[in-house]
C-alpha atoms as a PDB file:
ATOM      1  CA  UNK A   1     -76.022 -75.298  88.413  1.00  0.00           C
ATOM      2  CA  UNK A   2     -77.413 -73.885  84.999  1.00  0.00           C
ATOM      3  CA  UNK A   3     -76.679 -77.127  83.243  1.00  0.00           C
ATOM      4  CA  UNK A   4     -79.156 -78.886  85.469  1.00  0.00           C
ATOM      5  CA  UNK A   5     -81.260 -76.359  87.002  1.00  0.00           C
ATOM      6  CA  UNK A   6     -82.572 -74.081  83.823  1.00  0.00           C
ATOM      7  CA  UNK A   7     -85.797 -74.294  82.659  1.00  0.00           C
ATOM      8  CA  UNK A   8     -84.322 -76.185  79.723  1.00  0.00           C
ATOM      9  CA  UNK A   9     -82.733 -78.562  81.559  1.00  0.00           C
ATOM     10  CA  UNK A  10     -85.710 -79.200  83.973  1.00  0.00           C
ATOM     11  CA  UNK A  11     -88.216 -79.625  80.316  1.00  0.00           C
ATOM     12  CA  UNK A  12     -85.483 -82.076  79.185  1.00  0.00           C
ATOM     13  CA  UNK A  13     -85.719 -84.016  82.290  1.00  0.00           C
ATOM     14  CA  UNK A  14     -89.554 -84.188  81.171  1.00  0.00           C
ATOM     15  CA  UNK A  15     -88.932 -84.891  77.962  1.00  0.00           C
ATOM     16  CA  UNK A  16     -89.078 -82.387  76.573  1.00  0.00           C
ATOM     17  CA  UNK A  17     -93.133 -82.711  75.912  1.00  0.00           C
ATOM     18  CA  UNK A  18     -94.002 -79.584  77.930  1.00  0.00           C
ATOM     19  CA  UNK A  19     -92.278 -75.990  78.895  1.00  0.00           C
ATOM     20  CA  UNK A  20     -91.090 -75.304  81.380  1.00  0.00           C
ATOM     21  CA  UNK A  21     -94.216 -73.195  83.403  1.00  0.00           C
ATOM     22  CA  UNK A  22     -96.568 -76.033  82.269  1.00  0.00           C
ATOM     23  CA  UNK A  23     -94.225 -78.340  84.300  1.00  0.00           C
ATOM     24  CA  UNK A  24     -94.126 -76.130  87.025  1.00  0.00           C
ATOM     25  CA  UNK A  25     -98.003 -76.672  86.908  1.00  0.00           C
ATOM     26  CA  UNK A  26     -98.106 -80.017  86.933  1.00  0.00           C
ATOM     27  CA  UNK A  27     -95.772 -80.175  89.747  1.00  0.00           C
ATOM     28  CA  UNK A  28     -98.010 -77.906  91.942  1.00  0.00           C
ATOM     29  CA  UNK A  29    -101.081 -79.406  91.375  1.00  0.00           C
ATOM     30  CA  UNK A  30     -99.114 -82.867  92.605  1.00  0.00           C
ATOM     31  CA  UNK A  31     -98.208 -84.721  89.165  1.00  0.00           C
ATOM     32  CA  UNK A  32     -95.992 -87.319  90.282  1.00  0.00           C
ATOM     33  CA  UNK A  33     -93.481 -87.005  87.503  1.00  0.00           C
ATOM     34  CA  UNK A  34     -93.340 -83.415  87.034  1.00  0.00           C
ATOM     35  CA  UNK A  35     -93.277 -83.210  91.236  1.00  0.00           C
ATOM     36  CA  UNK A  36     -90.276 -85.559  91.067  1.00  0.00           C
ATOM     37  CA  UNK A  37     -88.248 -83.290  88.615  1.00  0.00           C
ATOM     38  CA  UNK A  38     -89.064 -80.702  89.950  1.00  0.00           C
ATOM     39  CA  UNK A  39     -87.617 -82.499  93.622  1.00  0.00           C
ATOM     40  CA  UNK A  40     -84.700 -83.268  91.934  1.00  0.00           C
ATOM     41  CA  UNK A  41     -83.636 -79.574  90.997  1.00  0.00           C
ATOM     42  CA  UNK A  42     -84.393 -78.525  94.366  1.00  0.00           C
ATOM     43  CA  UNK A  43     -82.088 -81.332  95.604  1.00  0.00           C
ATOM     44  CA  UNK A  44     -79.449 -79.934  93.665  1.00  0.00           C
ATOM     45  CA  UNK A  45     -80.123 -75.988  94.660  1.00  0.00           C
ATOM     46  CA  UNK A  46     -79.963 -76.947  97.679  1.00  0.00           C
ATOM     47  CA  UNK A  47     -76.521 -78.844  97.170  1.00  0.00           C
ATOM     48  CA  UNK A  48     -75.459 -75.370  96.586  1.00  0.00           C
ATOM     49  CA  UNK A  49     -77.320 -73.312  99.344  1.00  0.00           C
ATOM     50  CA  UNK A  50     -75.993 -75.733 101.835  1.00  0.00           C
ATOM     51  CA  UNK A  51     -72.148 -74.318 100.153  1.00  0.00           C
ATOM     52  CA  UNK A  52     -73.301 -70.725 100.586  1.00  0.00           C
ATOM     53  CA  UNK A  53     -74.502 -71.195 103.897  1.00  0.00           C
ATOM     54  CA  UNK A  54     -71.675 -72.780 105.020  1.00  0.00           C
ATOM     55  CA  UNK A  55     -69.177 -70.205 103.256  1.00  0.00           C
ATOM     56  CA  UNK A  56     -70.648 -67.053 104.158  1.00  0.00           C
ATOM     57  CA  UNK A  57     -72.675 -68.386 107.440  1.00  0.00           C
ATOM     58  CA  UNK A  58     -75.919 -66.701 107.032  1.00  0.00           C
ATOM     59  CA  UNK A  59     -79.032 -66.836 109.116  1.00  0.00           C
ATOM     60  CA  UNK A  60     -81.495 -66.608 106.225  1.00  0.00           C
ATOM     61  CA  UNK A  61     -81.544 -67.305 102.797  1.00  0.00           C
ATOM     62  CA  UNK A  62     -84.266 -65.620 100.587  1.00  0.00           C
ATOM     63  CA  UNK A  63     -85.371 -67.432  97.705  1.00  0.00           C
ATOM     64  CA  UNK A  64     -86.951 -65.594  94.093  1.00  0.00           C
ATOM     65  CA  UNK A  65     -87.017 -65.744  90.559  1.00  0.00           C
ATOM     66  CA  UNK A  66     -90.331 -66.436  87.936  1.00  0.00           C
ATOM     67  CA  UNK A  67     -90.148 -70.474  89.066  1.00  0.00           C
ATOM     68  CA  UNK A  68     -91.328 -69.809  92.129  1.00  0.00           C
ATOM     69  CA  UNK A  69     -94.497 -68.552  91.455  1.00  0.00           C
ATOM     70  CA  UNK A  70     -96.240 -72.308  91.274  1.00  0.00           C
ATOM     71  CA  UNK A  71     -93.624 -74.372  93.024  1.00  0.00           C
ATOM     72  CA  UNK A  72     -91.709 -71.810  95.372  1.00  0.00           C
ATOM     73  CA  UNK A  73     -92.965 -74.088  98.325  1.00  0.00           C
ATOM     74  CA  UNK A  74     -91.335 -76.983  96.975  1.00  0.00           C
ATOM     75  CA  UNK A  75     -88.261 -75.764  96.409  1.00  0.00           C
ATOM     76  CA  UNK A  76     -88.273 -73.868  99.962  1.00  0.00           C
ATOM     77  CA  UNK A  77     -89.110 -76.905 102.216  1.00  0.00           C
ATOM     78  CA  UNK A  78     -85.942 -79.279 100.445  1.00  0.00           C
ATOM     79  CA  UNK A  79     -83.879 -76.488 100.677  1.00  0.00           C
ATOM     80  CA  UNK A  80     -84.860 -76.075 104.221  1.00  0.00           C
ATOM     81  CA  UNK A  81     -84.669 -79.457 105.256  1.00  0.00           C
ATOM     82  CA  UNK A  82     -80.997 -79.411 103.894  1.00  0.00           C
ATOM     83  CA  UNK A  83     -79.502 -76.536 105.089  1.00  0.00           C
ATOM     84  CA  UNK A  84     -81.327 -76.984 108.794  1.00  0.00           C
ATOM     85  CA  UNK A  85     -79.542 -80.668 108.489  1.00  0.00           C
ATOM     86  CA  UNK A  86     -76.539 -80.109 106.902  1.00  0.00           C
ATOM     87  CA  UNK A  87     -74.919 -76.967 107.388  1.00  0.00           C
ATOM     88  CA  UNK A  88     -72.243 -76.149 109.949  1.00  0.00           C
ATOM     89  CA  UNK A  89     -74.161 -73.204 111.407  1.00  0.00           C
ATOM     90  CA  UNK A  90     -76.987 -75.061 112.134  1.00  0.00           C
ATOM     91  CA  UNK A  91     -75.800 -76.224 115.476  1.00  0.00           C
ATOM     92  CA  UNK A  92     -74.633 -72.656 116.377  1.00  0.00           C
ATOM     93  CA  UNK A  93     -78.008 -70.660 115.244  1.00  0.00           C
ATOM     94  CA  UNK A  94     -81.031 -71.445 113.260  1.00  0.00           C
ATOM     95  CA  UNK A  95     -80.916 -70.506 109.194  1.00  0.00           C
ATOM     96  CA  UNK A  96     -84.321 -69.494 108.029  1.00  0.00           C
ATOM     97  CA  UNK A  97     -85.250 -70.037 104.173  1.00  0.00           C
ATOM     98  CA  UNK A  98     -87.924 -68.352 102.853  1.00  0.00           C
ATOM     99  CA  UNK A  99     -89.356 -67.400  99.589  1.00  0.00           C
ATOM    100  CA  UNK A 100     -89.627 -63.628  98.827  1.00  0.00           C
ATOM    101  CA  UNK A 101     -92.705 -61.643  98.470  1.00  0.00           C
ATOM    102  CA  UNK A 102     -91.552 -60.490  95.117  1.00  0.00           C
ATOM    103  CA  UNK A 103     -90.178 -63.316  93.467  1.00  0.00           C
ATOM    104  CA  UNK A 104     -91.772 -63.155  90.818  1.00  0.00           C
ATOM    105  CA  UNK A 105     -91.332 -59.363  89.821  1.00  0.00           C
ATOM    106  CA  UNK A 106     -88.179 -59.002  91.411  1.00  0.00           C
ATOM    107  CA  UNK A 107     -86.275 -58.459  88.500  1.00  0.00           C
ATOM    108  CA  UNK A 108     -88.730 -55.597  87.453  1.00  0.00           C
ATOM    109  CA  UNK A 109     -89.348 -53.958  90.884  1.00  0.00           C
ATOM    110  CA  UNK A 110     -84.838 -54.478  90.911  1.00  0.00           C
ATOM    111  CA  UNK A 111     -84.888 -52.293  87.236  1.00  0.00           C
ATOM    112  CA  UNK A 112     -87.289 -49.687  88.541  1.00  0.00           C
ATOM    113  CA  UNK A 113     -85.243 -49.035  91.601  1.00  0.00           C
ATOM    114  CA  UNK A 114     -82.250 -48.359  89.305  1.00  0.00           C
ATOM    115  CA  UNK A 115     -84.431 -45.508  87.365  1.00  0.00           C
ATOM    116  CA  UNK A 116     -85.827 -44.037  90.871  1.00  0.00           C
ATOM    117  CA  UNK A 117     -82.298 -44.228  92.380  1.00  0.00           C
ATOM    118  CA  UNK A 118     -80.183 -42.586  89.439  1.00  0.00           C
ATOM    119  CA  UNK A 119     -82.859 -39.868  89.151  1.00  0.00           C
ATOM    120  CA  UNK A 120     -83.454 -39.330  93.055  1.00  0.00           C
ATOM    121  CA  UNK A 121     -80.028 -39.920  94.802  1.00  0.00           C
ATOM    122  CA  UNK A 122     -77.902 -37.106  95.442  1.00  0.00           C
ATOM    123  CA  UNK A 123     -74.804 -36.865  93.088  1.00  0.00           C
ATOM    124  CA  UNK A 124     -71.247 -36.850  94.648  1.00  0.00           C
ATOM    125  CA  UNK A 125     -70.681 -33.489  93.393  1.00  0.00           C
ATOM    126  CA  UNK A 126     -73.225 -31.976  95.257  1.00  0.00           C
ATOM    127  CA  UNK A 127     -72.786 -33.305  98.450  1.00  0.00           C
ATOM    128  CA  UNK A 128     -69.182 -32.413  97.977  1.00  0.00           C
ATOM    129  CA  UNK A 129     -70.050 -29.229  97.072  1.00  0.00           C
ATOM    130  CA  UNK A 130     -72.604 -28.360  99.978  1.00  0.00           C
END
């Protein structure tokens, strides 16, 4: 998936003219070659969510990261369509994708939750020793 899914693989696919957030752009604001690049990875993520739902049988799957801040719905509704058409759950319940709140910062608001839960959480030792 990181061979053709990075941000370096998706400016390649553009030729490598433009990074990859101006492609993201482009693609938003309906550039027909960006868009279709930008199609094509989500074809292939959702290759691979179609595997996880089918391995693990969710009933949602939460999409994040930076990308998603410009093309999020993009790669939401192909993933959708795919896993609503081609998973084996799909006939025994519904599997909801959906883009999370936080995408964008999740990886910060994930770091600061670290710092607040080593400082805050009680330590083994003093539960043990209550």
């Amino acid at each position: 998936m990181e061979a053709v899914c990075c941000p370096s693989a998706i400016e390649a696919a553009m030729g490598g003219r433009r990074d990859h957030a101006a492609i993201c752009a482009a693609a938003a604001s309906g550039e027909p070659a960006a868009l279709r690049v930008i199609e094509q990875v989500a074809e292939r993520l959702a290759d691979a969510a179609v595997s996880v739902v089918n391995l693990l049988d969710i009933d949602l799957l939460v999409l994040g990261g930076p990308a998603l801040r410009e093309v999020g719905e993009i790669y939401r509704e192909v993933i959708a369509r795919a896993v609503s058409s081609r998973s084996l759950a799909r006939r025994l319940h519904p599997v909801r994708v959906e883009t999370s709140p936080i995408a964008a910062d999740a990886a910060a608001i994930g770091a600061a939750s670290l710092v607040f839960h080593a400082t805050y959480a009680p330590r083994l030792g003093t539960l043990l020793s209550g």
